[in-house]
Structure formats: structure tokens, C-alpha cells
Protein backbone atom coordinates (compact mmCIF):
# COMPACT_ATOMS: atom_id res chain seq x y z
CA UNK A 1 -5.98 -21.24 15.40
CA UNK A 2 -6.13 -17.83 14.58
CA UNK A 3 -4.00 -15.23 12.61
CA UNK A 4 -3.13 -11.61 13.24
CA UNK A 5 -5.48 -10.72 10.78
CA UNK A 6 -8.35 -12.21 12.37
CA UNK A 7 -8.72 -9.16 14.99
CA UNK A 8 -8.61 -6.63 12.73
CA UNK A 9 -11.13 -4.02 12.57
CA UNK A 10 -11.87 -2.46 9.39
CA UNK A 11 -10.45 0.84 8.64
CA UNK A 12 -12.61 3.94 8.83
CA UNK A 13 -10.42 6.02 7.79
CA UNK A 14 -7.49 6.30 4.45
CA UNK A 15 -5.12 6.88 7.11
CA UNK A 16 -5.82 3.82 9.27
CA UNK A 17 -6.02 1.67 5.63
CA UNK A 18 -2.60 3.10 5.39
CA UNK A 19 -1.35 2.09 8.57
CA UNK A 20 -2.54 -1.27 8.33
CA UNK A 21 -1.09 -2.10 4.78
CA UNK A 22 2.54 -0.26 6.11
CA UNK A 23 2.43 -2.71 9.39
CA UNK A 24 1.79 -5.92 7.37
CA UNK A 25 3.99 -5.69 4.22
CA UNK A 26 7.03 -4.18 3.05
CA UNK A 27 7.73 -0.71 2.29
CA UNK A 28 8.16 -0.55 -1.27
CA UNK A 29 10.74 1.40 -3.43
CA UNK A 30 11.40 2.84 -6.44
CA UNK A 31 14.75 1.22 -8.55
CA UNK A 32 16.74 4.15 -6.46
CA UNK A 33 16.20 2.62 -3.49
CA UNK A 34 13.23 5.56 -2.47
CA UNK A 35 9.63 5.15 -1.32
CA UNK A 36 7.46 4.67 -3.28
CA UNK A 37 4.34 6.84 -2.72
CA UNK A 38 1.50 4.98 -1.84
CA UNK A 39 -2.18 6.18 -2.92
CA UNK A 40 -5.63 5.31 -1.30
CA UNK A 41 -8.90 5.03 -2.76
CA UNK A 42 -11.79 4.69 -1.07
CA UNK A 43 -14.99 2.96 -2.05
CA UNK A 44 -18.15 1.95 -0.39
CA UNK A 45 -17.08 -1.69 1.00
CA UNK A 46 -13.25 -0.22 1.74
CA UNK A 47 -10.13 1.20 1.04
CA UNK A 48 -7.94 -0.07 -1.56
CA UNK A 49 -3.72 0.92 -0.63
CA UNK A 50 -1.62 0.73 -3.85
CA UNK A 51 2.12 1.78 -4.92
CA UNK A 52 2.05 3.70 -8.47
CA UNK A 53 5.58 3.36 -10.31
CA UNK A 54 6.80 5.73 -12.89
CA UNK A 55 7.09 4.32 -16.43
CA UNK A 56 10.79 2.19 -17.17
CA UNK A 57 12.70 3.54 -19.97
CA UNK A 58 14.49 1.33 -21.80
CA UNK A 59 18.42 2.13 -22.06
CA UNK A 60 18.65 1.34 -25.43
CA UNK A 61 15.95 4.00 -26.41
């Protein structure tokens, strides 16, 4: 048996790593409900996607 992930090709591109990560997992968001912006780096095996989050402040100071 084989999964969707099996015939993937290996981005060549940040865009396509992207594209791939946004069409397999959730769209995440900030505690507003926003996007969250999403950041690529590249090194020389592949991309890596990640979501940065501002820093919580706690209510109480």
C-alpha cells in the first residue's frame, strides 16, 4: 500500500516546499484567529517550512 506521500517529488524550489507543507497540514494562526506567517529555509538536502509566533505576554504582567 502506498500513501500520498510516496509520489512526491522533492521541492526545488521555497515556493513548491511551501505549497507542499500548505496542501498537507493545517494553516496555522496566531491567538487572533490570523495566519501565521510561515518562513522557509533552505539547506543543501532541503527546505525546512516553519510558523514563527510572537512572544505571549502574560496578563498578569
Amino acid at each position: 500500500m502506498t500513501s500520498p506521500q510516496d509520489n512526491l517529488t522533492p521541492p526545488t524550489t521555497p515556493e513548491e516546499a511551501l505549497a507542499i507543507v500548505r496542501s498537507h497540514y493545517a494553516e496555522p494562526t496566531l491567538a487572533d484567529g490570523s495566519p501565521a506567517p510561515m518562513h522557509v529555509e533552505e539547506f543543501d538536502i532541503g527546505y525546512l517550512v516553519y510558523t514563527e509566533y510572537p512572544d505571549t505576554t502574560d496578563a498578569s504582567g
